[in-house]
Protein backbone atom coordinates (compact mmCIF):
# COMPACT_ATOMS: atom_id res chain seq x y z
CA UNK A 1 -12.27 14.30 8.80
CA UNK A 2 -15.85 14.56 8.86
CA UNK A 3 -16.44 12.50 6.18
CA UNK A 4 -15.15 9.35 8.05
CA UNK A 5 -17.38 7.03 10.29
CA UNK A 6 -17.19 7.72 13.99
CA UNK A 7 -14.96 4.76 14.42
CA UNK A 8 -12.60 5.86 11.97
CA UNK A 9 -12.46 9.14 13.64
CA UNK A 10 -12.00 7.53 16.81
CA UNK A 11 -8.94 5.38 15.59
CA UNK A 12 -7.45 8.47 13.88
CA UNK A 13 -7.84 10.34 17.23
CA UNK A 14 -6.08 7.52 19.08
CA UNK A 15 -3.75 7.04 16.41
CA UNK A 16 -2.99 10.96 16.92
CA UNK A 17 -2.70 10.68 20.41
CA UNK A 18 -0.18 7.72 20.81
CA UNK A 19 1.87 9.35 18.28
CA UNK A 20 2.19 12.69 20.23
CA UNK A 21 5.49 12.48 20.75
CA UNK A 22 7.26 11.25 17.30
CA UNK A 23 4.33 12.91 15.02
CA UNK A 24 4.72 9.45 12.95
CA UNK A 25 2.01 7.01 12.24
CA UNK A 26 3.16 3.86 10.90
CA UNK A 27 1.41 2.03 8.18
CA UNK A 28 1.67 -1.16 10.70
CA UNK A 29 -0.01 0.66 13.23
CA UNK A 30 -2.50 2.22 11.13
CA UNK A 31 -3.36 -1.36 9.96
CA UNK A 32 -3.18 -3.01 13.50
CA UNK A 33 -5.49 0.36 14.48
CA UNK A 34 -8.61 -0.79 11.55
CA UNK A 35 -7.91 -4.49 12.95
CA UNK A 36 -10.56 -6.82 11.12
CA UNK A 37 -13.11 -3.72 10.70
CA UNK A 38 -13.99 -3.52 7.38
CA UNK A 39 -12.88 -0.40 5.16
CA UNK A 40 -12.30 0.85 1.55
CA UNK A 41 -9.60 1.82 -0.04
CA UNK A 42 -11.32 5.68 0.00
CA UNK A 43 -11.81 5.37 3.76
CA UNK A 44 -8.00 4.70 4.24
CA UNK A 45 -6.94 7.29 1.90
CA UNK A 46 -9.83 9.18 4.00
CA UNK A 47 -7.55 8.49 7.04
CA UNK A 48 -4.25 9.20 5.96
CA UNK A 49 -5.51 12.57 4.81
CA UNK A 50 -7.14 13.37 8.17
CA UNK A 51 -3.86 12.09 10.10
CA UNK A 52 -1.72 14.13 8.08
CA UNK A 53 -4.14 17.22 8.46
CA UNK A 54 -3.66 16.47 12.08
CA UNK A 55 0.53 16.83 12.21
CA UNK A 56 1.30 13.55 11.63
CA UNK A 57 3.82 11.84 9.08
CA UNK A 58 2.70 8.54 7.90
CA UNK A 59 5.54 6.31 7.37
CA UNK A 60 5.67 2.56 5.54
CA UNK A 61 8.27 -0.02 7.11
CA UNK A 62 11.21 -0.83 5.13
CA UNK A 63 11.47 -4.51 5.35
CA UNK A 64 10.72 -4.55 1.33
CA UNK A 65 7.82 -7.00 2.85
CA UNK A 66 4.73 -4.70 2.01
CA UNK A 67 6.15 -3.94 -1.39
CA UNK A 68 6.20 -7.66 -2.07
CA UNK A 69 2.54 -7.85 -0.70
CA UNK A 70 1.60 -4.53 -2.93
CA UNK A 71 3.12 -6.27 -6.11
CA UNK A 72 0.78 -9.63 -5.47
CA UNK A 73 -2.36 -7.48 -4.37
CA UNK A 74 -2.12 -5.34 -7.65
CA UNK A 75 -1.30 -8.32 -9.82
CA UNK A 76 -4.23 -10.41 -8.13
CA UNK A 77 -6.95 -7.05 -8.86
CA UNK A 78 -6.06 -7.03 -12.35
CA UNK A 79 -6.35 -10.25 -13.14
CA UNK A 80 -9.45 -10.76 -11.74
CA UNK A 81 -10.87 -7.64 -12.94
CA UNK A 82 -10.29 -9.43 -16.20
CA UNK A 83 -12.14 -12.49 -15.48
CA UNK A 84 -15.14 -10.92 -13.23
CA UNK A 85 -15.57 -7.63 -15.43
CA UNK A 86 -15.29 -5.76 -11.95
CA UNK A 87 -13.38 -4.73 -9.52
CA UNK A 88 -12.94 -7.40 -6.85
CA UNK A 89 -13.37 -7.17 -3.27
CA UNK A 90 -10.35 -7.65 -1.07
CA UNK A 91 -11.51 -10.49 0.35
CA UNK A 92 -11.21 -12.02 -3.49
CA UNK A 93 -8.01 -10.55 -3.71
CA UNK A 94 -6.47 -11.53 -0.50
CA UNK A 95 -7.88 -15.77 -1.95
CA UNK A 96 -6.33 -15.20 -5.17
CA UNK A 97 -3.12 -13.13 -4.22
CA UNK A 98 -2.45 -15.55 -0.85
CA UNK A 99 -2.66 -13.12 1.87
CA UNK A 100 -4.48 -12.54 4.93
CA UNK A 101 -7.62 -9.68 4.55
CA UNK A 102 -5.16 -7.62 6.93
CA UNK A 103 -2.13 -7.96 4.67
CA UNK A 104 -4.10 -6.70 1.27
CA UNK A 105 -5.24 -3.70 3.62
CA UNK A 106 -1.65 -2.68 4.39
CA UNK A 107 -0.72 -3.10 0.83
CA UNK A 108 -3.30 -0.87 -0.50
CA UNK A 109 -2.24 1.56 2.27
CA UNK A 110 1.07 1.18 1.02
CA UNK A 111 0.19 1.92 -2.23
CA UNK A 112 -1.45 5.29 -0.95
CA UNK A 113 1.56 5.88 0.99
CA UNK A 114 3.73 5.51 -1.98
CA UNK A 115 1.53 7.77 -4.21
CA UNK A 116 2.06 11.05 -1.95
């Protein structure tokens, strides 16, 4: 956990404590946690790892919702990794996929989730 900013430590350590009592860190409440603060796609992996260091499960709704959002974020990326010859911030993938900043966050946390 050392490798994360102090206020990604911080939300990990209040992510830790509210979950005390179930050990289980949603994906929703990871994402409401990082709120508008921006962070990569490394420092959420970074986070997941240090929350599950920590005890905790990490756990992805099942509404089928963030695997819709997942599907539009990755199909967004690629295509405009095609047409910029980069890879595209998520603010250019949350214009061109249709979702808020917050949901492409989730979805790449999803995706992270998913790959464990």
């Amino acid at each position: 956990m050392n490798q994360l900013r102090a206020e990604l430590r911080s939300i990990v350590d209040k992510l830790v404590a509210v979950s005390s009592s179930t050990r289980e860190v949603s994906l929703d409440a990871l994402g409401n946690a990082i709120g508008t603060l921006a962070v990569s796609y490394t420092e959420i992996d970074a986070m997941i790892s240090a929350l599950e260091a920590r005890g905790r499960h990490v756990t992805a709704p099942s509404s089928g919702r963030g695997e819709a959002h997942l599907a539009s974020v990755l199909t967004a990326a690629r295509a405009l990794s095609t047409e910029l010859g980069r890879r595209p911030s998520s603010a250019e993938i949350a214009l061109r996929a249709g979702l808020s900043a917050d949901q492409v966050k989730h979805a790449l946390v999803l995706a992270r989730v998913m790959q464990r």
